[in-house]
N, C-alpha and C. Protein backbone atom coordinates (compact mmCIF):
# COMPACT_ATOMS: atom_id res chain seq x y z
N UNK A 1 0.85 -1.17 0.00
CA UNK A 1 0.00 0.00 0.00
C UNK A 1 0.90 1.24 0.00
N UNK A 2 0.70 2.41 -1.23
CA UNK A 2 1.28 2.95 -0.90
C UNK A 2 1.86 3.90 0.24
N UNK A 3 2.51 4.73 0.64
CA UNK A 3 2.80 5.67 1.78
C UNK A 3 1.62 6.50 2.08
N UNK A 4 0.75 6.38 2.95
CA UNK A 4 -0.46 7.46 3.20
C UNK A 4 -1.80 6.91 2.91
N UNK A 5 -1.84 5.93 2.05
CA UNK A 5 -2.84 5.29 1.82
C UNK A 5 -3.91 5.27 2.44
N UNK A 6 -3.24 4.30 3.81
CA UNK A 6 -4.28 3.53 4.86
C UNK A 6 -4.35 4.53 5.42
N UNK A 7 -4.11 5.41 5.60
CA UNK A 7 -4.53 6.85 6.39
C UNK A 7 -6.06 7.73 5.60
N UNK A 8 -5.45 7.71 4.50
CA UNK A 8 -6.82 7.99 3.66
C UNK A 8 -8.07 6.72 3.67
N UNK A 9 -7.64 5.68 3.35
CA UNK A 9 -8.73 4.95 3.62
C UNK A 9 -9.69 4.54 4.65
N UNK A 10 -8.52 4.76 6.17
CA UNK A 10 -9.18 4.69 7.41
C UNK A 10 -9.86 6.20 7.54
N UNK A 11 -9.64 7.45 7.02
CA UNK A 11 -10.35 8.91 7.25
C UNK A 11 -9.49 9.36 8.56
N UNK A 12 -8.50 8.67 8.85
CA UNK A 12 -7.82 9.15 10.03
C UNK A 12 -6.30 10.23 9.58
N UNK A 13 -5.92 10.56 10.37
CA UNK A 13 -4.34 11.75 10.00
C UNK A 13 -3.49 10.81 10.30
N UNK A 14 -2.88 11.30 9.47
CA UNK A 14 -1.32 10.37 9.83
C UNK A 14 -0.50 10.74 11.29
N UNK A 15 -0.20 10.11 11.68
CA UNK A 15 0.67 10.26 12.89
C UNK A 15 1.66 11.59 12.60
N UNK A 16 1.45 11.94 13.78
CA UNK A 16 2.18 13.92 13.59
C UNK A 16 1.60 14.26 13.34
N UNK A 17 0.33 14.02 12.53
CA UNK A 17 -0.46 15.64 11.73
C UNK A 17 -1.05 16.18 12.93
N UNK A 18 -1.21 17.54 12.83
CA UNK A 18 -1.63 17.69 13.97
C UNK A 18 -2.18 19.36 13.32
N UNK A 19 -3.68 19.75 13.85
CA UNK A 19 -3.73 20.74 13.12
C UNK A 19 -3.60 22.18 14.30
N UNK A 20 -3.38 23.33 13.92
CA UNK A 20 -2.67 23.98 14.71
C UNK A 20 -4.56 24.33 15.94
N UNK A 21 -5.49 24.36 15.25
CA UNK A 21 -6.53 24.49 16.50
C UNK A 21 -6.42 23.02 17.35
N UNK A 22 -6.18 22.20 16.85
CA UNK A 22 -5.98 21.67 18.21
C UNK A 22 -5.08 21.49 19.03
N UNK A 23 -4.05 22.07 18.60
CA UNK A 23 -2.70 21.98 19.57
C UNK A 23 -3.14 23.22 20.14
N UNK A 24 -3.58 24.14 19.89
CA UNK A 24 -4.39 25.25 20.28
C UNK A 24 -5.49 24.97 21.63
N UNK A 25 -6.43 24.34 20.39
CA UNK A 25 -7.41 23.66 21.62
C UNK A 25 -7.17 23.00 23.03
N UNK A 26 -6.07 22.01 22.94
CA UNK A 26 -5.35 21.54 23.99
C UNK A 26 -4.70 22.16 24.87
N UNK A 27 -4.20 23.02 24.18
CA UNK A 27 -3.19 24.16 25.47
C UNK A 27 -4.32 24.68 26.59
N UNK A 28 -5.68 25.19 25.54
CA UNK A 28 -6.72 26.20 26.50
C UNK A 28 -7.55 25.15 27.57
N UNK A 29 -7.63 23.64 26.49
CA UNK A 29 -8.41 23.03 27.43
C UNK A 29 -7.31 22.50 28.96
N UNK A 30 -6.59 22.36 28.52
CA UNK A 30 -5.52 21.84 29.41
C UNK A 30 -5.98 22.83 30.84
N UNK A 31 -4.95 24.18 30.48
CA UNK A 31 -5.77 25.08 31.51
C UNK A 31 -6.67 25.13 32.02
N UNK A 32 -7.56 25.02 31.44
CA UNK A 32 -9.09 25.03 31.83
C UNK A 32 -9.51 23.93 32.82
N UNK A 33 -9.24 22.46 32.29
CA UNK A 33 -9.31 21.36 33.31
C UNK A 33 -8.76 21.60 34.19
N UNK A 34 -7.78 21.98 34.52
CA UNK A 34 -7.04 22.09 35.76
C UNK A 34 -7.17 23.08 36.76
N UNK A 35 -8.01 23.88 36.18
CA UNK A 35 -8.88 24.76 36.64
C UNK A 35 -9.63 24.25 37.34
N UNK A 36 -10.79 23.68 36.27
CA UNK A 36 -12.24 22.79 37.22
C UNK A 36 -11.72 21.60 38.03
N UNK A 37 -10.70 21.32 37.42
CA UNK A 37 -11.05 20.03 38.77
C UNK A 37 -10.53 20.63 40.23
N UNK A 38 -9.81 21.66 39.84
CA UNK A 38 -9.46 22.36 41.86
C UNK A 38 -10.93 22.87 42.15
N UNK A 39 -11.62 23.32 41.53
CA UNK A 39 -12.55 23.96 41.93
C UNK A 39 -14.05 22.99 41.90
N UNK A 40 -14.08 22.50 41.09
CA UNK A 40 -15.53 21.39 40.90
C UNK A 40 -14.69 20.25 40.83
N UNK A 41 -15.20 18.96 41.53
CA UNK A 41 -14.68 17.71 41.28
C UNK A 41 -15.49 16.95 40.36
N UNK A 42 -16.29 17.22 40.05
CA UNK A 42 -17.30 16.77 38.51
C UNK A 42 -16.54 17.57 37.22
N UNK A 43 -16.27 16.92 36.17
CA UNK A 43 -15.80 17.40 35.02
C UNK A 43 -16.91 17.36 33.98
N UNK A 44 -17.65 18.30 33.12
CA UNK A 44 -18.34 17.86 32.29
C UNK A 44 -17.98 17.35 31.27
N UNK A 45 -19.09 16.59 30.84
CA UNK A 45 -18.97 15.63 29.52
C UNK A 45 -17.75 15.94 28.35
N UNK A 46 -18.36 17.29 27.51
CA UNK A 46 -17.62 18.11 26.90
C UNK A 46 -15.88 18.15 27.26
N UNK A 47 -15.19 18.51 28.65
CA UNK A 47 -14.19 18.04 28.95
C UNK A 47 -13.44 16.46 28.99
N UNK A 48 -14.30 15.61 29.78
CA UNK A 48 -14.33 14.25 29.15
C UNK A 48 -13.62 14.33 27.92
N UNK A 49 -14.84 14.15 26.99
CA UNK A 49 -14.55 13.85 25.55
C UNK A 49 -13.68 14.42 25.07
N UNK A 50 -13.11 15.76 25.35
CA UNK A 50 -11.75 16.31 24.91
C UNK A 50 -10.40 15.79 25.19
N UNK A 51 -10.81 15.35 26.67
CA UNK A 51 -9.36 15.29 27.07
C UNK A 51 -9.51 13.59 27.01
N UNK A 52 -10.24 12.76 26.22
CA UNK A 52 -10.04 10.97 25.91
C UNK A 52 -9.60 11.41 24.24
N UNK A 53 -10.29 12.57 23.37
CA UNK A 53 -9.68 12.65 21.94
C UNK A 53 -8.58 12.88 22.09
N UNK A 54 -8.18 13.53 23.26
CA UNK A 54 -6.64 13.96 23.13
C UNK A 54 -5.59 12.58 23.55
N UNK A 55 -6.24 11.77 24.16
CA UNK A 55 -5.50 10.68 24.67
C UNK A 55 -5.76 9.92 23.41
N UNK A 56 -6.57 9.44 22.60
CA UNK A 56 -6.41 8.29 21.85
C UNK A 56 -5.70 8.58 20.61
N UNK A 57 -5.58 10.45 20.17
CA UNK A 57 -4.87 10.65 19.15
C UNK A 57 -3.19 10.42 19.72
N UNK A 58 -2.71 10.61 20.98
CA UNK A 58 -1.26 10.61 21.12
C UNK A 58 -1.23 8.86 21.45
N UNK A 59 -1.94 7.88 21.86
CA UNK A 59 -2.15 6.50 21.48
C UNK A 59 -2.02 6.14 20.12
N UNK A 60 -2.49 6.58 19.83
CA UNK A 60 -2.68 6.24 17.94
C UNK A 60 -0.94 6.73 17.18
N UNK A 61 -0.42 7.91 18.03
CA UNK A 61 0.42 8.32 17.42
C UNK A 61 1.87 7.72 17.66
N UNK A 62 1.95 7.23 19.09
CA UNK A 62 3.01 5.90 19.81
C UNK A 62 2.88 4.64 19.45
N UNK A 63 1.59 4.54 19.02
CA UNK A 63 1.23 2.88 18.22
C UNK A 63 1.84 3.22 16.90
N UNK A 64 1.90 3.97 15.99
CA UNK A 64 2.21 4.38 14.85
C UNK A 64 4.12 4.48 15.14
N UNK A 65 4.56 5.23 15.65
CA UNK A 65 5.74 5.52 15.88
C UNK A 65 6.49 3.58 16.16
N UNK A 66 5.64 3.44 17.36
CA UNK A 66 6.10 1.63 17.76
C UNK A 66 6.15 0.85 16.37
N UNK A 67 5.54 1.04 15.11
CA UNK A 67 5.27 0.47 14.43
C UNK A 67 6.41 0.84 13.39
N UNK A 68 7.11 1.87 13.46
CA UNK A 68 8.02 2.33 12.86
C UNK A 68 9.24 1.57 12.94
N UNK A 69 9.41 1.92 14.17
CA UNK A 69 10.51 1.47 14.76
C UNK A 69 11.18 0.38 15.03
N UNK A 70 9.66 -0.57 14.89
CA UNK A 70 10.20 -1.98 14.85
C UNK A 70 9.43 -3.16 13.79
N UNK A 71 9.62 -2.97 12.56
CA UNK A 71 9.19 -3.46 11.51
C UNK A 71 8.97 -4.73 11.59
N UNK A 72 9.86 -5.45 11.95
CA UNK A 72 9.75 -7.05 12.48
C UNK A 72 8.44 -7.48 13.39
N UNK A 73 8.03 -6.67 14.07
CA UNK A 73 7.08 -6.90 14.84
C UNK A 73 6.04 -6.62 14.25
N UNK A 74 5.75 -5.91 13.57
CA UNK A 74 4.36 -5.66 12.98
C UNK A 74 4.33 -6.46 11.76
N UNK A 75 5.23 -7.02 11.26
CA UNK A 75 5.00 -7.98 9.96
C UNK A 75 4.82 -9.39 10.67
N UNK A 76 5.22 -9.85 12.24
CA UNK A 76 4.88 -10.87 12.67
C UNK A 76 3.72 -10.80 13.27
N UNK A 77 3.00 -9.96 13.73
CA UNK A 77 1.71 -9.51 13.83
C UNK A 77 0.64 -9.47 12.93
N UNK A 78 1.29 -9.04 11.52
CA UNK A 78 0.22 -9.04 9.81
C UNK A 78 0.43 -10.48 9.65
N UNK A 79 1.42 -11.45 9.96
CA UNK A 79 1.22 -12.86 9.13
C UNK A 79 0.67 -13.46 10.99
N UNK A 80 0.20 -12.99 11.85
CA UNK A 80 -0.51 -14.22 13.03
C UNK A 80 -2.06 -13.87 12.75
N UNK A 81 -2.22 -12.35 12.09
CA UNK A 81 -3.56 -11.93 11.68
C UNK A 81 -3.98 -12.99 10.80
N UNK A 82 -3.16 -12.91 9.89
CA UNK A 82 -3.35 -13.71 8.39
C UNK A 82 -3.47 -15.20 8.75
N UNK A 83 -2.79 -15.47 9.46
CA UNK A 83 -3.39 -17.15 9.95
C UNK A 83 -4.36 -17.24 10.28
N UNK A 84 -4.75 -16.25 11.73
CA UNK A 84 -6.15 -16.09 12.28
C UNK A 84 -7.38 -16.45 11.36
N UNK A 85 -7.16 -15.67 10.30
CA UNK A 85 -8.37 -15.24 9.34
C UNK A 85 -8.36 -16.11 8.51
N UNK A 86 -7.39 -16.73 8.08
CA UNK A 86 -7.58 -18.05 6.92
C UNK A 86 -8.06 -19.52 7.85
N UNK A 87 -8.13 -19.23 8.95
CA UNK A 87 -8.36 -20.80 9.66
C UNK A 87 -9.80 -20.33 10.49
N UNK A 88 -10.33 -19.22 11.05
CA UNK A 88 -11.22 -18.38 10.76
C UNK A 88 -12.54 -19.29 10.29
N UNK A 89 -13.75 -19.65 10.86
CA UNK A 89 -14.77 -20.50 10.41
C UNK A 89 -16.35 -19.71 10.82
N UNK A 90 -17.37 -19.42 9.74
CA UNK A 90 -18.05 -18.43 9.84
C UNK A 90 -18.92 -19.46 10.64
């Protein structure tokens, strides 16, 4: 597949992309949480959900990097998939 591909096909950014409102966004929300939680120990939803997008994009981006770094492992991982799925019985 070529370079970028599966990034387009999944609708996801490639690891690093990062667009400048949300490195933006993050700085203010950052502040902000740390704000409410000294002051309210309930976080709303809205915070939640910001600060788990912010965790699964830098997840996504160390899984990506791990995947870099150690090529051997993720091609022994694509051929235990590939067994999985050919022995696999609907």
């Amino acid at each position: 597949m070529p370079d970028g591909a599966q990034w387009k096909r999944d609708g996801a950014d490639p690891p690093g992309f990062r667009d400048a409102r949300d490195a933006e966004d993050t700085r203010e929300s950052g502040a902000r949480e740390s704000d409410t939680r000294d002051s309210d120990p309930q976080e709303t939803d809205a915070q939640r959900r910001r600060r788990r997008a912010q965790f699964l994009r830098e997840l996504h981006e160390a899984k990506a990097l791990r995947d870099r770094v150690q090529p051997r492992r993720v091609k022994a991982a694509r051929m235990r998939q590939a067994m999985r799925m050919r022995t696999f019985r609907w």
